[in-house]
PDB file of N, CA and C in Angstrom:
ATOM      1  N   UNK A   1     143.195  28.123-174.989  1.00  0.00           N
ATOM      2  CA  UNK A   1     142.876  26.947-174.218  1.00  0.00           C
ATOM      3  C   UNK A   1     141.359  26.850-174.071  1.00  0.00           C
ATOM      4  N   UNK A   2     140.817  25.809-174.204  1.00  0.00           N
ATOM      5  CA  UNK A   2     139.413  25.477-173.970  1.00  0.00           C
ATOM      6  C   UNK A   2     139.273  25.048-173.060  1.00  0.00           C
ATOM      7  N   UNK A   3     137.853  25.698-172.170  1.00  0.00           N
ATOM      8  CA  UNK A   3     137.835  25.477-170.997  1.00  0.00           C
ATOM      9  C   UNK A   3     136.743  23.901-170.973  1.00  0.00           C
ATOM     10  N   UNK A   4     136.122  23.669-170.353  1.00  0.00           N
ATOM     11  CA  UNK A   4     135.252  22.792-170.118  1.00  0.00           C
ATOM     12  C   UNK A   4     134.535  23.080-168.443  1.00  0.00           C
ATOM     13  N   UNK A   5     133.219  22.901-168.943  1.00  0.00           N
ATOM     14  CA  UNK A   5     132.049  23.050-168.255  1.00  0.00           C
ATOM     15  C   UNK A   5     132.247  23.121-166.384  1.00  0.00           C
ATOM     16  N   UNK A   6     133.259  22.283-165.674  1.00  0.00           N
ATOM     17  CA  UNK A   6     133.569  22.613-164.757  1.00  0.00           C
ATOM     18  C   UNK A   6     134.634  23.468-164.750  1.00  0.00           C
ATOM     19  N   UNK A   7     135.243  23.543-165.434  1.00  0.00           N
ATOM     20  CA  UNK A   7     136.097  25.093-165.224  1.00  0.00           C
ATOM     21  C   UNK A   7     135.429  26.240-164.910  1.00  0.00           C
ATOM     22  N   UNK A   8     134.637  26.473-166.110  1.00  0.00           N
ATOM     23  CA  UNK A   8     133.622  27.834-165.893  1.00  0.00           C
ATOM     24  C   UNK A   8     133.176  27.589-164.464  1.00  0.00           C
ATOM     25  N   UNK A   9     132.617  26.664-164.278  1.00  0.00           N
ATOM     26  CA  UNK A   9     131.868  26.558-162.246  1.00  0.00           C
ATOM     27  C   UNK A   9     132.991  26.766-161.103  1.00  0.00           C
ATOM     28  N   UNK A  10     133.630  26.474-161.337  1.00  0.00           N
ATOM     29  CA  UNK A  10     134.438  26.828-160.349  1.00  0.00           C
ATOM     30  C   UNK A  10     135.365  28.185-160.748  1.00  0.00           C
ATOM     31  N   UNK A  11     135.445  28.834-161.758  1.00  0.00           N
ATOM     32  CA  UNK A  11     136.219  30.121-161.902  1.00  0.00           C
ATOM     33  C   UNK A  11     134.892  30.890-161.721  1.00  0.00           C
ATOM     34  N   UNK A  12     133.276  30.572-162.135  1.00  0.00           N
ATOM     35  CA  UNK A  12     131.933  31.567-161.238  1.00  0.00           C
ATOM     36  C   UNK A  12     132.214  31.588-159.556  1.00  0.00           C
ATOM     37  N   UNK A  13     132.605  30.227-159.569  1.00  0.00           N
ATOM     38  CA  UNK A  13     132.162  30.476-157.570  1.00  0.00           C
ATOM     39  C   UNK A  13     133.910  31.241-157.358  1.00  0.00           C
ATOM     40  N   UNK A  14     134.721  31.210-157.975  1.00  0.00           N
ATOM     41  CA  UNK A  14     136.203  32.103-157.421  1.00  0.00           C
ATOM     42  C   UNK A  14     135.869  33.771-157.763  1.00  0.00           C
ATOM     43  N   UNK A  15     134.946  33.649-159.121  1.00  0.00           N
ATOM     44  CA  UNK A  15     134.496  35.366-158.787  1.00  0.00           C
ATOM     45  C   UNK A  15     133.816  35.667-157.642  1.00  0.00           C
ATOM     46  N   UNK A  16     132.901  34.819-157.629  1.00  0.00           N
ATOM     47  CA  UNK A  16     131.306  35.123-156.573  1.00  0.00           C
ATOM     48  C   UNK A  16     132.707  35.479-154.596  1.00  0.00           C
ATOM     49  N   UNK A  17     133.659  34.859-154.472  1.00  0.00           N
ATOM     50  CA  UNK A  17     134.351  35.117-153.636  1.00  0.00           C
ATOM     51  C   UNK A  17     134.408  36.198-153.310  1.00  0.00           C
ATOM     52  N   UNK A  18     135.162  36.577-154.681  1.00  0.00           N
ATOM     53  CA  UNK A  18     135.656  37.827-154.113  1.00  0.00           C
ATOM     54  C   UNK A  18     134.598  39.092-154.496  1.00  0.00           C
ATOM     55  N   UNK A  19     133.297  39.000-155.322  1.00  0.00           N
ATOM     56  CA  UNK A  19     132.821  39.906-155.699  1.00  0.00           C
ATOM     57  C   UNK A  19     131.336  39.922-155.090  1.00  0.00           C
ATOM     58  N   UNK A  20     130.603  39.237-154.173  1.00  0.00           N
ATOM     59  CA  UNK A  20     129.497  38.981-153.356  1.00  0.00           C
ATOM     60  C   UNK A  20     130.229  38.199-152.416  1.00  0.00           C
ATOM     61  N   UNK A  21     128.894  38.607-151.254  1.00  0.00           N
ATOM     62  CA  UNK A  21     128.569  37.875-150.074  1.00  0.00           C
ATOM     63  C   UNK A  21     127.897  36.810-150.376  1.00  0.00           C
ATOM     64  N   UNK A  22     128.872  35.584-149.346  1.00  0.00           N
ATOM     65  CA  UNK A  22     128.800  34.366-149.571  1.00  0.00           C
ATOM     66  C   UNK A  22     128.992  33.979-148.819  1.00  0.00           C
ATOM     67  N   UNK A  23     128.654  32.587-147.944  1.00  0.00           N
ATOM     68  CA  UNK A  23     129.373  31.589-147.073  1.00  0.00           C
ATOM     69  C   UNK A  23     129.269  30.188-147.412  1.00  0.00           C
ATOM     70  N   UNK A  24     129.670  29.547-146.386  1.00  0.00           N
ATOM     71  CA  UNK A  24     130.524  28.215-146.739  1.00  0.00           C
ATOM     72  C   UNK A  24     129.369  27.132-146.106  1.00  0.00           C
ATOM     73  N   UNK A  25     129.597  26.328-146.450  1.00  0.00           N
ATOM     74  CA  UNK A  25     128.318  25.240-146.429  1.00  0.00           C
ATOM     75  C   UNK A  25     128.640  24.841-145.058  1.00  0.00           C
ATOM     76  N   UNK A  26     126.753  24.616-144.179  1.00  0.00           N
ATOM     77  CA  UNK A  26     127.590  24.840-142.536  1.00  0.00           C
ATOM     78  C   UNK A  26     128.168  23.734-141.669  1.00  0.00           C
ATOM     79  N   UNK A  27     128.092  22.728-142.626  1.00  0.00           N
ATOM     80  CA  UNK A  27     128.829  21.351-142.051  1.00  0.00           C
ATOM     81  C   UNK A  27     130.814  21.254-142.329  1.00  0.00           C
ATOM     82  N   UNK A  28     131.281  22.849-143.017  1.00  0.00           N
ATOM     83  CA  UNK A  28     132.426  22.664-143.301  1.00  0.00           C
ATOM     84  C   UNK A  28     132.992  23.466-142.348  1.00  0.00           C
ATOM     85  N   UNK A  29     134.048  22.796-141.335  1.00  0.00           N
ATOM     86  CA  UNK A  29     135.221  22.834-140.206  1.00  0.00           C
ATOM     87  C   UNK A  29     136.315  23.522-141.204  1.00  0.00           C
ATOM     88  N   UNK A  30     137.013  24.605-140.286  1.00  0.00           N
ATOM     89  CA  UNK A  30     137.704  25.148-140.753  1.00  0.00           C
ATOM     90  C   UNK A  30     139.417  24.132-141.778  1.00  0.00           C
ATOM     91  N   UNK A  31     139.496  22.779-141.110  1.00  0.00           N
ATOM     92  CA  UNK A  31     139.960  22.116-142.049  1.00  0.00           C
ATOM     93  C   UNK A  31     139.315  21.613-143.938  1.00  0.00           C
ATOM     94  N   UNK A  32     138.220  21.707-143.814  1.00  0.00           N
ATOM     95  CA  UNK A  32     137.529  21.464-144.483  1.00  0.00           C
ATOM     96  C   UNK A  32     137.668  22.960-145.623  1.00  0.00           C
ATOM     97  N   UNK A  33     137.370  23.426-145.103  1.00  0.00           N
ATOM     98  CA  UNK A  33     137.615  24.966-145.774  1.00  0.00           C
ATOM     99  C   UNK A  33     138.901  25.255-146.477  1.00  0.00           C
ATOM    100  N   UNK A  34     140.237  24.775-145.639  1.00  0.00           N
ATOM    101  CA  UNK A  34     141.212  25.035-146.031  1.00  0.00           C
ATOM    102  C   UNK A  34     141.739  23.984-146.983  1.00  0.00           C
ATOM    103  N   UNK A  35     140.908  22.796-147.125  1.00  0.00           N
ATOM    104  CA  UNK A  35     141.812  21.824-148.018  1.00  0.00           C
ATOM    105  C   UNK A  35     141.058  22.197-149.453  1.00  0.00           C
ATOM    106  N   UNK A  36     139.772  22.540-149.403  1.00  0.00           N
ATOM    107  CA  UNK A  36     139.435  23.417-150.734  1.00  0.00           C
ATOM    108  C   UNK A  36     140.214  24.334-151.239  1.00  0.00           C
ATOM    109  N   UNK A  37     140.611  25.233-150.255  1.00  0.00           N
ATOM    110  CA  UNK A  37     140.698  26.547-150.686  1.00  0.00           C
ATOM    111  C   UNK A  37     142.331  25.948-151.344  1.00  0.00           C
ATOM    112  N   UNK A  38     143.270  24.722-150.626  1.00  0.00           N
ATOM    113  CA  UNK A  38     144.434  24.767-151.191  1.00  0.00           C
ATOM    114  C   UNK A  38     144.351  23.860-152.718  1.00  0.00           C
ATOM    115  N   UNK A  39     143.212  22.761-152.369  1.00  0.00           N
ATOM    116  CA  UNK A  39     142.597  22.418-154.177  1.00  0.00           C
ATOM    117  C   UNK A  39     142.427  23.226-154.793  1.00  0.00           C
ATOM    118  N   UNK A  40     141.645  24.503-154.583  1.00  0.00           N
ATOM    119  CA  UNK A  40     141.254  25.561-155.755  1.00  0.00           C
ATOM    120  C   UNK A  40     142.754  26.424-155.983  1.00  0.00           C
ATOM    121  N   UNK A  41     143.746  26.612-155.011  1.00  0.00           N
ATOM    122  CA  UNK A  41     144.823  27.323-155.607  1.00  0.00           C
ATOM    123  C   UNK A  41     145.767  26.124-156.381  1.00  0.00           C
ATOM    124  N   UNK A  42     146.083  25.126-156.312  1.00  0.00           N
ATOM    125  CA  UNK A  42     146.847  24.514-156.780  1.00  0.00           C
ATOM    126  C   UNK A  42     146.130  24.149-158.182  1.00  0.00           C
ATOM    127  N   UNK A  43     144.677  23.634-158.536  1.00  0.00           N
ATOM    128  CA  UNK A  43     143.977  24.029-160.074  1.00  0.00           C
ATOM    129  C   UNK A  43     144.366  25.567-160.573  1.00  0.00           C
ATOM    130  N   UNK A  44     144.484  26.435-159.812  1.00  0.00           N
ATOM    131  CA  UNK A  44     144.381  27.747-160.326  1.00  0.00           C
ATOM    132  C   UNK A  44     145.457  27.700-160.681  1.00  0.00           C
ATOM    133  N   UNK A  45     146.982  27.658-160.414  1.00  0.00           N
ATOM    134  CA  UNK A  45     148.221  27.830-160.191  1.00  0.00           C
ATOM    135  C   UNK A  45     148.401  26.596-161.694  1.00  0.00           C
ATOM    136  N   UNK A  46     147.836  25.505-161.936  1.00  0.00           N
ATOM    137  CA  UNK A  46     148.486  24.618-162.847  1.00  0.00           C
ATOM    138  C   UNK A  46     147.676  24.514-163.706  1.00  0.00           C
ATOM    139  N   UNK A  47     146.617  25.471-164.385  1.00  0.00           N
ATOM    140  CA  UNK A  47     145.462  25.496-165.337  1.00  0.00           C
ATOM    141  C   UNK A  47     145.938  27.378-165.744  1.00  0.00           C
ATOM    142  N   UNK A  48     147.385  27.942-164.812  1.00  0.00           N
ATOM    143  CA  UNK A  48     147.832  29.111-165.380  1.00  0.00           C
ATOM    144  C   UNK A  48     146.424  29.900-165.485  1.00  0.00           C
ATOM    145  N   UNK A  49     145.607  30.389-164.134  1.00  0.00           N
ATOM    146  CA  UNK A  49     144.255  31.219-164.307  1.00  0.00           C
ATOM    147  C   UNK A  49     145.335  32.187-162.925  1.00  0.00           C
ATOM    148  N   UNK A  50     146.157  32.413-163.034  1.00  0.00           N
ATOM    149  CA  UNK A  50     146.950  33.243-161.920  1.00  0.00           C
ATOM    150  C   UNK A  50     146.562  34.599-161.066  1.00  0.00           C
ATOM    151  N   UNK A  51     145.358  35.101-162.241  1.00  0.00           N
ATOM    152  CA  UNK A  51     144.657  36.502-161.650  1.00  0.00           C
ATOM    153  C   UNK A  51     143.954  36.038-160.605  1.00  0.00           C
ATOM    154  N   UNK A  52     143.159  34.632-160.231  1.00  0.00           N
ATOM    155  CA  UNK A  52     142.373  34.255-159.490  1.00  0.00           C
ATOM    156  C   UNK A  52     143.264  33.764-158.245  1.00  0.00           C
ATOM    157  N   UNK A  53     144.551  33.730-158.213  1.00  0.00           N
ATOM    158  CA  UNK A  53     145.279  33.400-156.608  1.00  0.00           C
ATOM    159  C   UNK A  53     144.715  34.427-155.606  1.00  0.00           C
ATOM    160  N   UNK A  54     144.691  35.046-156.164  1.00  0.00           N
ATOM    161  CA  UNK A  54     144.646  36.257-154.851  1.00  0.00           C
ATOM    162  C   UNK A  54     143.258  36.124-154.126  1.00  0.00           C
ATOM    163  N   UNK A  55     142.145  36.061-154.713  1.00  0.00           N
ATOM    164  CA  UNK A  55     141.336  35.650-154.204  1.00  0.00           C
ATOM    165  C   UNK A  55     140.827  34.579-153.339  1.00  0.00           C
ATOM    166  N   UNK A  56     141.903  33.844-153.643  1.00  0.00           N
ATOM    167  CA  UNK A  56     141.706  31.917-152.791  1.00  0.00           C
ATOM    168  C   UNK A  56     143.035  32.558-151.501  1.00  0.00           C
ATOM    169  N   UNK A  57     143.113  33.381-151.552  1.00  0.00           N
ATOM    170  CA  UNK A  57     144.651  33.703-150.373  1.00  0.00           C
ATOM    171  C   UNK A  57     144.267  34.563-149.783  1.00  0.00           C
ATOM    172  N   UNK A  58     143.132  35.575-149.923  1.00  0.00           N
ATOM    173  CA  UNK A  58     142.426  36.119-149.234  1.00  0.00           C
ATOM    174  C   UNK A  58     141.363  35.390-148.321  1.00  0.00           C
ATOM    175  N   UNK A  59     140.641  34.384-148.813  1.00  0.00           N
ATOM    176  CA  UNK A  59     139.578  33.790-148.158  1.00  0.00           C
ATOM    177  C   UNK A  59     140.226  32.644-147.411  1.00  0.00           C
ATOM    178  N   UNK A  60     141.629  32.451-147.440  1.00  0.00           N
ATOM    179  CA  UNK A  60     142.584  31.486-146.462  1.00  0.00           C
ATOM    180  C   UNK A  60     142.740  32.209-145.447  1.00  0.00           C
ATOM    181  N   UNK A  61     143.250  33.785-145.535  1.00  0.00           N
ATOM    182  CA  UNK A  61     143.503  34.646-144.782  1.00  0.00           C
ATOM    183  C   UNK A  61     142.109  35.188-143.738  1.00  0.00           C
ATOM    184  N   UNK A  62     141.226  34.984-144.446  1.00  0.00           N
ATOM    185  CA  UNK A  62     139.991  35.307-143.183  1.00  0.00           C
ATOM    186  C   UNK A  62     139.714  34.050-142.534  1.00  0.00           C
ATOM    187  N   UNK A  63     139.894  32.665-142.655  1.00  0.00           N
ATOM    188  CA  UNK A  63     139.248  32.027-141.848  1.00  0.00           C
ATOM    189  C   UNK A  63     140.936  31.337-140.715  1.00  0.00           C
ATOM    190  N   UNK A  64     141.767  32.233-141.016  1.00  0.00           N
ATOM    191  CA  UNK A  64     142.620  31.199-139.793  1.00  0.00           C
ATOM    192  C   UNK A  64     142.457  31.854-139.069  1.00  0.00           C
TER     193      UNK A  64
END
């Protein structure tokens, strides 16, 4: 499968998650946070990148 140019950006910032310190841009409310984090699992989940769930379910899990 060929990726395209925003794929790679957003599978860098799903490493940078889980592999550096990072935070969240400071105008984003914890709703805000969570409707990303369920966009980035549902791309992850239907683009079949499945190693990267765990990481978007961890960073759900620290901010509730």
């Amino acid at each position: 499968m060929e990726e395209n140019y925003l794929d790679k950006v957003l599978l860098s910032s799903i490493e940078a998650m889980a592999k550096t310190k990072w935070s969240w841009p400071e105008h984003w409310n914890k709703h805000l946070k969570n409707k990303f984090l369920d966009e980035c699992l549902e791309w992850l989940e239907t683009n079949e990148h499945y190693e990267y769930c765990d990481t978007i379910i961890n960073e759900k899990k620290k901010i509730q």
